[in-house]
PDB file of N, CA and C in Angstrom:
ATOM      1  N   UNK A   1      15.323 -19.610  22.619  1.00  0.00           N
ATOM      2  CA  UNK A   1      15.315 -18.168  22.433  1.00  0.00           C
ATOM      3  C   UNK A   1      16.533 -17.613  23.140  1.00  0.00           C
ATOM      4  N   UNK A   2      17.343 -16.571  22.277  1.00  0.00           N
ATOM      5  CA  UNK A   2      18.427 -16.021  23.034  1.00  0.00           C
ATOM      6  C   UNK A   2      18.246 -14.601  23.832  1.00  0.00           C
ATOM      7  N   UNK A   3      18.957 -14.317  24.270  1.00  0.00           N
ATOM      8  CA  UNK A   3      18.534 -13.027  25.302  1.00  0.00           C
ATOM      9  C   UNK A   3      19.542 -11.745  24.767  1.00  0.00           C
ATOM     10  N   UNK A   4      19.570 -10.985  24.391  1.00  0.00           N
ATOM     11  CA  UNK A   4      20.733 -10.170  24.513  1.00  0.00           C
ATOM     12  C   UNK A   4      19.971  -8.684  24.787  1.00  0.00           C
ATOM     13  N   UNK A   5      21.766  -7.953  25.197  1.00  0.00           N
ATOM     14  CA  UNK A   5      21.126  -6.574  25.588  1.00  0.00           C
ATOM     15  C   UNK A   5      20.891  -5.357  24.568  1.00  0.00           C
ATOM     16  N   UNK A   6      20.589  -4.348  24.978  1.00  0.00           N
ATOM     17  CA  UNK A   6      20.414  -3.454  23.592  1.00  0.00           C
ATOM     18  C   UNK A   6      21.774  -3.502  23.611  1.00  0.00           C
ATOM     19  N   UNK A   7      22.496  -2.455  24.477  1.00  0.00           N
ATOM     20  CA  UNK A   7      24.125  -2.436  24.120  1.00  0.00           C
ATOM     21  C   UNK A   7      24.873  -3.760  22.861  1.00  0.00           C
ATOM     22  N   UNK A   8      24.876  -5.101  23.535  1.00  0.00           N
ATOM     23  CA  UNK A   8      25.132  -5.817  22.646  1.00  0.00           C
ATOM     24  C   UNK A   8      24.521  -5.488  20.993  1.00  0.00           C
ATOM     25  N   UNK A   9      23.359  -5.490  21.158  1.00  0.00           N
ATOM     26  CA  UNK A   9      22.580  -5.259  20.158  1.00  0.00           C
ATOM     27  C   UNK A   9      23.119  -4.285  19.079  1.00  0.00           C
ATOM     28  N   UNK A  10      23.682  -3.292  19.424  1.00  0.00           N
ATOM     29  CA  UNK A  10      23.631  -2.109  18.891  1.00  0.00           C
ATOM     30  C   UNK A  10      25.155  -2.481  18.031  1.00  0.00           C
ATOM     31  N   UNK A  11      26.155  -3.297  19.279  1.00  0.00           N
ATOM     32  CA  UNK A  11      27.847  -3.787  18.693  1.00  0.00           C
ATOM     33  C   UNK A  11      27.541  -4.747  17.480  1.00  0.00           C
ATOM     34  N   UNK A  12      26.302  -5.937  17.005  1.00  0.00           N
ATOM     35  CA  UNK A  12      26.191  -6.532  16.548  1.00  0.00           C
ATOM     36  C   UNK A  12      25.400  -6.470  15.752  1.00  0.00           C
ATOM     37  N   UNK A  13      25.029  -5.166  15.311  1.00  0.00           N
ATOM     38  CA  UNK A  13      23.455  -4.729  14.375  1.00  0.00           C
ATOM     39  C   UNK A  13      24.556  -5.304  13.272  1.00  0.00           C
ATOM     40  N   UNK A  14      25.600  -4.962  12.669  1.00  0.00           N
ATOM     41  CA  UNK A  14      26.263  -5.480  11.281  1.00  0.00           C
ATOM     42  C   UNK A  14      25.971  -6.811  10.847  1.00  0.00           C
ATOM     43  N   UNK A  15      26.353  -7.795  11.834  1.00  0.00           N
ATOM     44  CA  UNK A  15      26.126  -9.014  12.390  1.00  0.00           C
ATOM     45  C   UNK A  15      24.745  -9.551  11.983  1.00  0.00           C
ATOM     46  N   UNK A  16      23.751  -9.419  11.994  1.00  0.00           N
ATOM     47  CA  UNK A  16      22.923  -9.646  12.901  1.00  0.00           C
ATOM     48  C   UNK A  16      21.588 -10.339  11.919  1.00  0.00           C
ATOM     49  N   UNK A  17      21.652 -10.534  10.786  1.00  0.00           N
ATOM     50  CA  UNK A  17      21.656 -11.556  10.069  1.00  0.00           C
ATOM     51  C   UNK A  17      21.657 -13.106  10.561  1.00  0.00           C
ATOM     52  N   UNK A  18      22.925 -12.661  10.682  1.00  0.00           N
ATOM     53  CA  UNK A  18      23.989 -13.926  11.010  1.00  0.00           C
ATOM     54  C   UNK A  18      23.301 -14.646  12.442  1.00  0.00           C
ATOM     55  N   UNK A  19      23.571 -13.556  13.466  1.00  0.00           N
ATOM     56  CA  UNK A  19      22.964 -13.656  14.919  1.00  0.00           C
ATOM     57  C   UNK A  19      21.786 -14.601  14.832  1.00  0.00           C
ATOM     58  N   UNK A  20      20.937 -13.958  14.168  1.00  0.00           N
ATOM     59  CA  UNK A  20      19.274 -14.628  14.282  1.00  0.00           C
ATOM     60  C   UNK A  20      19.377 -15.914  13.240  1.00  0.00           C
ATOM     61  N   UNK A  21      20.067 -16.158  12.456  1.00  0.00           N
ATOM     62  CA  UNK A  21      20.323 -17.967  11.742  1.00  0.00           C
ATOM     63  C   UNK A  21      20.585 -18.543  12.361  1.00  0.00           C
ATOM     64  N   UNK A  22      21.510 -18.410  13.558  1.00  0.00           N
ATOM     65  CA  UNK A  22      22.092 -19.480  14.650  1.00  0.00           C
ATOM     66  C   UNK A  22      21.215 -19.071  15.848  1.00  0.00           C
ATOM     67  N   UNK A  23      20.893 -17.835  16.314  1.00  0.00           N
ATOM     68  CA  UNK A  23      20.092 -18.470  17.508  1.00  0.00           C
ATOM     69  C   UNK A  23      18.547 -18.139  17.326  1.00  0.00           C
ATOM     70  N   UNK A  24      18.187 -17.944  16.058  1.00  0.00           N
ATOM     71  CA  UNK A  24      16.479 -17.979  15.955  1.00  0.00           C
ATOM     72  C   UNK A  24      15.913 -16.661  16.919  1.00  0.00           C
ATOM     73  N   UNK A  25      15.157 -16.875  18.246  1.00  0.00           N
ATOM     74  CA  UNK A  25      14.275 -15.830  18.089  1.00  0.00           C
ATOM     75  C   UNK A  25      15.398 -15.080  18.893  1.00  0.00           C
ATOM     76  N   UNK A  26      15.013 -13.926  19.545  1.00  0.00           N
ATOM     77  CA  UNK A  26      16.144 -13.386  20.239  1.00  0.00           C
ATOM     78  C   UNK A  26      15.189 -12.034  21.691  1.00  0.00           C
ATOM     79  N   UNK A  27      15.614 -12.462  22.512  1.00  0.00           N
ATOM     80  CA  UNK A  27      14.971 -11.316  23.452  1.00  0.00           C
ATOM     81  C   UNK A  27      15.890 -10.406  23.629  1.00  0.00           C
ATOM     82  N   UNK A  28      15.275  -8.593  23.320  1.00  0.00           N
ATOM     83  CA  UNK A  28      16.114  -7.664  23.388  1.00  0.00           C
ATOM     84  C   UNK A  28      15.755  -7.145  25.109  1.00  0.00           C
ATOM     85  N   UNK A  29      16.690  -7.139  26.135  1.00  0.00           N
ATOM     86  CA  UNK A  29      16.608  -6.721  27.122  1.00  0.00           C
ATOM     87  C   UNK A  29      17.095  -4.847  27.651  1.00  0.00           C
ATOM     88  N   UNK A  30      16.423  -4.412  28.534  1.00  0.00           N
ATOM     89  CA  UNK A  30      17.101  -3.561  28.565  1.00  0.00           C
ATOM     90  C   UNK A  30      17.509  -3.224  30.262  1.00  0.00           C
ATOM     91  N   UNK A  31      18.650  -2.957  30.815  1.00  0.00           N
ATOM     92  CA  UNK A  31      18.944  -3.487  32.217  1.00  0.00           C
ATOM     93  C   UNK A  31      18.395  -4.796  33.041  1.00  0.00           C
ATOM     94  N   UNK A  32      18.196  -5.589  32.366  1.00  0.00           N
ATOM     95  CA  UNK A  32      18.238  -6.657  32.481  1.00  0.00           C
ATOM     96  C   UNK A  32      16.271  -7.134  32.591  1.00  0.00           C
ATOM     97  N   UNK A  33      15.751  -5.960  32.201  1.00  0.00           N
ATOM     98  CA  UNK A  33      13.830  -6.454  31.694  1.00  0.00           C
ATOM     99  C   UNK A  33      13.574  -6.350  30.535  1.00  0.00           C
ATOM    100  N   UNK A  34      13.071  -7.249  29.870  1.00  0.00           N
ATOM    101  CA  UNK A  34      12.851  -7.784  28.599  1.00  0.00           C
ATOM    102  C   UNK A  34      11.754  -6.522  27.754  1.00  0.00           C
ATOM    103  N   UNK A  35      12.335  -6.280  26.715  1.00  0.00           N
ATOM    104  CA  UNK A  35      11.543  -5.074  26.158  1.00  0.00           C
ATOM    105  C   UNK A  35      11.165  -5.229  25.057  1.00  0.00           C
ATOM    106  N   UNK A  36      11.531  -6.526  24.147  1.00  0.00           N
ATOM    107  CA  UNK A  36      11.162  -6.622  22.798  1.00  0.00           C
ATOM    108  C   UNK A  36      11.670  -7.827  22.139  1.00  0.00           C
ATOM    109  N   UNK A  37      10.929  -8.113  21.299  1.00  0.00           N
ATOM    110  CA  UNK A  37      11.313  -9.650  20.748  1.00  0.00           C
ATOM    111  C   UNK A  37      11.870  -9.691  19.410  1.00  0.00           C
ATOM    112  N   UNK A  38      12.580  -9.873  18.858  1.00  0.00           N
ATOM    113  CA  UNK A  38      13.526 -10.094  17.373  1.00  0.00           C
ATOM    114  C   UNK A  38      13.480 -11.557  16.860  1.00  0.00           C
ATOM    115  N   UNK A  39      12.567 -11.785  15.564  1.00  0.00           N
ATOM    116  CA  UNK A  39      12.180 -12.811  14.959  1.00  0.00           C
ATOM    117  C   UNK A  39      12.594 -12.639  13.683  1.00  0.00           C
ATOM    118  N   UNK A  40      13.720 -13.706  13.370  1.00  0.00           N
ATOM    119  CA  UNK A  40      13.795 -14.077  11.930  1.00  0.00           C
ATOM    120  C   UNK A  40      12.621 -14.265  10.901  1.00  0.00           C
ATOM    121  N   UNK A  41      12.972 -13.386   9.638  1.00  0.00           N
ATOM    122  CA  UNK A  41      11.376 -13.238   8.769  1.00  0.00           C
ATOM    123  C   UNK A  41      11.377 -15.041   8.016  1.00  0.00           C
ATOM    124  N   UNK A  42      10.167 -15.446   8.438  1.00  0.00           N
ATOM    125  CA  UNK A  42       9.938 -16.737   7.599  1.00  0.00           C
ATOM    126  C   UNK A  42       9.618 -16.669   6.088  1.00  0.00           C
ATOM    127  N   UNK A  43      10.053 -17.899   5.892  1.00  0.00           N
ATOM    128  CA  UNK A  43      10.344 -18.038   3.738  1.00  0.00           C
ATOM    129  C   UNK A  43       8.514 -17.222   3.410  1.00  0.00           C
ATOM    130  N   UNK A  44       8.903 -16.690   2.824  1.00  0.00           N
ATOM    131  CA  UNK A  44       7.604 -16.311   1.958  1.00  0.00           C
ATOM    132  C   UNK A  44       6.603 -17.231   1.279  1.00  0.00           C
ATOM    133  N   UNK A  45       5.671 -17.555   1.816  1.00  0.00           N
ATOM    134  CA  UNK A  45       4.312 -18.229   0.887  1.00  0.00           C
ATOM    135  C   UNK A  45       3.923 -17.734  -0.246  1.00  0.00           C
ATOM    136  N   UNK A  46       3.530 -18.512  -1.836  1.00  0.00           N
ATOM    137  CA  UNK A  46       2.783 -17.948  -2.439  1.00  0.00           C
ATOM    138  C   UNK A  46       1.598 -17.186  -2.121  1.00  0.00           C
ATOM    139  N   UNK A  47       1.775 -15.862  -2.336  1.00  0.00           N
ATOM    140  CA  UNK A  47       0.589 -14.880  -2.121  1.00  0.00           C
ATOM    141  C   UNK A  47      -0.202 -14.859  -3.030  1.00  0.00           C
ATOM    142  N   UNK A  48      -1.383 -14.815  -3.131  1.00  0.00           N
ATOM    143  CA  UNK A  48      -2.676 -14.701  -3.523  1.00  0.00           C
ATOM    144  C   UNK A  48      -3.350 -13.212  -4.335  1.00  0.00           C
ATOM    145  N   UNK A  49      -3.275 -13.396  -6.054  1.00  0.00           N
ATOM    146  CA  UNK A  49      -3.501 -11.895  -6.362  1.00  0.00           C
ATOM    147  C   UNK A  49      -4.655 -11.527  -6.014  1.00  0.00           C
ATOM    148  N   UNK A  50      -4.916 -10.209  -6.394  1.00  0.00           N
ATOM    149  CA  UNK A  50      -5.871  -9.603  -6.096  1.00  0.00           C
ATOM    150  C   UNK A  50      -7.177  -9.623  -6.815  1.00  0.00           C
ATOM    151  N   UNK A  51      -6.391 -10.248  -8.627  1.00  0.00           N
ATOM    152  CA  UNK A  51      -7.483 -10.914  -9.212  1.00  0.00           C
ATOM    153  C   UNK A  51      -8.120 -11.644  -9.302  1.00  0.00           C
ATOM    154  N   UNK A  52      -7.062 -13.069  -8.346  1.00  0.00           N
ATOM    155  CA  UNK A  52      -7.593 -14.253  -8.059  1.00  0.00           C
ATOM    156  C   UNK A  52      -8.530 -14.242  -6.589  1.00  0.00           C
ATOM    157  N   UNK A  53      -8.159 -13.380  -5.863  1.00  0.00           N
ATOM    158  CA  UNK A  53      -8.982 -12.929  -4.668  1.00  0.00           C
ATOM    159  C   UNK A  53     -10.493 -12.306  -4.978  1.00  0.00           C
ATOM    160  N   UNK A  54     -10.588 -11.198  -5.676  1.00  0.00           N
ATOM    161  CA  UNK A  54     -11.715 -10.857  -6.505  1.00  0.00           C
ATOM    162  C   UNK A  54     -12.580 -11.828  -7.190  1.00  0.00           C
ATOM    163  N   UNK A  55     -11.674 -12.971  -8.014  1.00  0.00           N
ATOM    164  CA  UNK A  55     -12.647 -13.805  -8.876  1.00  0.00           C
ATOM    165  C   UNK A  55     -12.941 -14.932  -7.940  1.00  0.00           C
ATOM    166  N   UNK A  56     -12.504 -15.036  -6.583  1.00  0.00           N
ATOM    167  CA  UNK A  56     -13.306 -16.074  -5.736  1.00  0.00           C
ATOM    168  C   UNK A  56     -14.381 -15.604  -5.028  1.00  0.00           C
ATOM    169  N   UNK A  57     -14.306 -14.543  -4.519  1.00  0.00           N
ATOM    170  CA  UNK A  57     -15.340 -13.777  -4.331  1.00  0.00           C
ATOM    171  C   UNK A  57     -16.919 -13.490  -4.717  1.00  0.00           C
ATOM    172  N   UNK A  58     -17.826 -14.357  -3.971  1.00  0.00           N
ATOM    173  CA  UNK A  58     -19.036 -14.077  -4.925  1.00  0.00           C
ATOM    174  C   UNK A  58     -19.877 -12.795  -4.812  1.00  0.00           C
ATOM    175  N   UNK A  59     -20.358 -12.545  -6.235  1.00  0.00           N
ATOM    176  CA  UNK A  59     -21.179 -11.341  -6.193  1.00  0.00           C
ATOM    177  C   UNK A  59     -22.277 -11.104  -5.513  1.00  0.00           C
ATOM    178  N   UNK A  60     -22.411  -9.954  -4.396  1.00  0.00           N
ATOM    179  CA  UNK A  60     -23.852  -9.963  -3.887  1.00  0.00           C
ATOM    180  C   UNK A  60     -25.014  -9.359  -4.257  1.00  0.00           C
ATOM    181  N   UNK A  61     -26.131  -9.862  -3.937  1.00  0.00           N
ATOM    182  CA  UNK A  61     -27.014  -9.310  -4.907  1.00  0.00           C
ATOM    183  C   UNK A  61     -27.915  -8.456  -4.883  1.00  0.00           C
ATOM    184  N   UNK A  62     -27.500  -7.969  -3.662  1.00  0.00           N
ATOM    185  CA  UNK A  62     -27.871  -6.250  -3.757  1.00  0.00           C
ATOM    186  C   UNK A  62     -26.430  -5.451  -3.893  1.00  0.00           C
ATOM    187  N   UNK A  63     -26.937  -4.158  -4.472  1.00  0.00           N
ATOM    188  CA  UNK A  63     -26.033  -3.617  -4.391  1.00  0.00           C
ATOM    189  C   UNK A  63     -25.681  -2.683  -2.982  1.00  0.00           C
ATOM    190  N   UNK A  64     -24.317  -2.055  -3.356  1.00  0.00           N
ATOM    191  CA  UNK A  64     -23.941  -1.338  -1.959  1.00  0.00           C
ATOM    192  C   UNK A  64     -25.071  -0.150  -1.879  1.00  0.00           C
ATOM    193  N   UNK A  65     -25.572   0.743  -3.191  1.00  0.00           N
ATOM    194  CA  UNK A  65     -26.072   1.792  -3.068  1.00  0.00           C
ATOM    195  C   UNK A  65     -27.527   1.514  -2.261  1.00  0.00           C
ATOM    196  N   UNK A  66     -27.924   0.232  -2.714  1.00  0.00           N
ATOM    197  CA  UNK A  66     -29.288   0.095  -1.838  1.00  0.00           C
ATOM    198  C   UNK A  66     -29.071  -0.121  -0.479  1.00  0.00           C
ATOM    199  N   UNK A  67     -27.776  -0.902   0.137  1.00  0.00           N
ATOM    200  CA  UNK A  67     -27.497  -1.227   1.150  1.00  0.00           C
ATOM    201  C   UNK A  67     -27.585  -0.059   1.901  1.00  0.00           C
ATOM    202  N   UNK A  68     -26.885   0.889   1.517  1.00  0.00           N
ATOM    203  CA  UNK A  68     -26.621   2.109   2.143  1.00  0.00           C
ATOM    204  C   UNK A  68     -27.821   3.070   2.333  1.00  0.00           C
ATOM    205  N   UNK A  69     -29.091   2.967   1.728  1.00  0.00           N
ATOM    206  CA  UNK A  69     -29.988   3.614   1.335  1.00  0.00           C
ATOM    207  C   UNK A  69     -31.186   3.025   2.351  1.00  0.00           C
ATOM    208  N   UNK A  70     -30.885   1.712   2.889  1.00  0.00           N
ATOM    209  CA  UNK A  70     -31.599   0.704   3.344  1.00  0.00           C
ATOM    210  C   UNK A  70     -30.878   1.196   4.909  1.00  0.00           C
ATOM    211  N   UNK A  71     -29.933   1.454   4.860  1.00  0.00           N
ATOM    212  CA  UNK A  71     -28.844   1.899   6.416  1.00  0.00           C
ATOM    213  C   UNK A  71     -29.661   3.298   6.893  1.00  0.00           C
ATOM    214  N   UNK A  72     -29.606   4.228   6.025  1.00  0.00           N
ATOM    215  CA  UNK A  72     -29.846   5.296   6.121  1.00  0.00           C
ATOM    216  C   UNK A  72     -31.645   5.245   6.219  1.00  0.00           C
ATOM    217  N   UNK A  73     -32.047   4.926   5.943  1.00  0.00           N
ATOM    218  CA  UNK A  73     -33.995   5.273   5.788  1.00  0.00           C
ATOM    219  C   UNK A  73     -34.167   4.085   7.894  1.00  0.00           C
ATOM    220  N   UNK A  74     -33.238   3.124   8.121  1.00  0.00           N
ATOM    221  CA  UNK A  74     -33.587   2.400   9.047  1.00  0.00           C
ATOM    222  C   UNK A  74     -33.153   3.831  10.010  1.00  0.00           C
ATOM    223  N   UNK A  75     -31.788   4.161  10.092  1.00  0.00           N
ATOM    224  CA  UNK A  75     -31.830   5.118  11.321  1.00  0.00           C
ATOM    225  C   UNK A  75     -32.805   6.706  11.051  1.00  0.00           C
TER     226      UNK A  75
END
């Protein structure tokens, strides 16, 4: 992990791409106490639709309206 300061930070925001390929994570300091951490974004995983999320999902077999009806008559 590299250390740098905001100042630096701020000369090398153009950069800074670049910065985090060669030194990976990076600690942003500020007078010399550590204030924040800068992490290169990792490759993207296939994400999971929302249809395929839904159709794994099993149906329950009550519904919400009784659930709620069953919530409400208990308190």
């Amino acid at each position: 992990m590299g250390e740098i300061s905001i100042r630096e930070l701020r000369d090398m925001l153009a950069q800074m791409e670049d910065v985090l390929a060669r030194r990976g994570e990076l600690l942003i300091t500020r007078r010399g106490k550590p204030v924040a951490r800068l992490l290169p974004v990792e490759e993207e995983t296939s994400r999971i639709s929302h249809a395929d999320l839904r159709a794994r999902m099993s149906c329950p077999s009550v519904s919400s309206a009784d659930l709620l009806r069953k919530d409400r008559d208990f308190r």
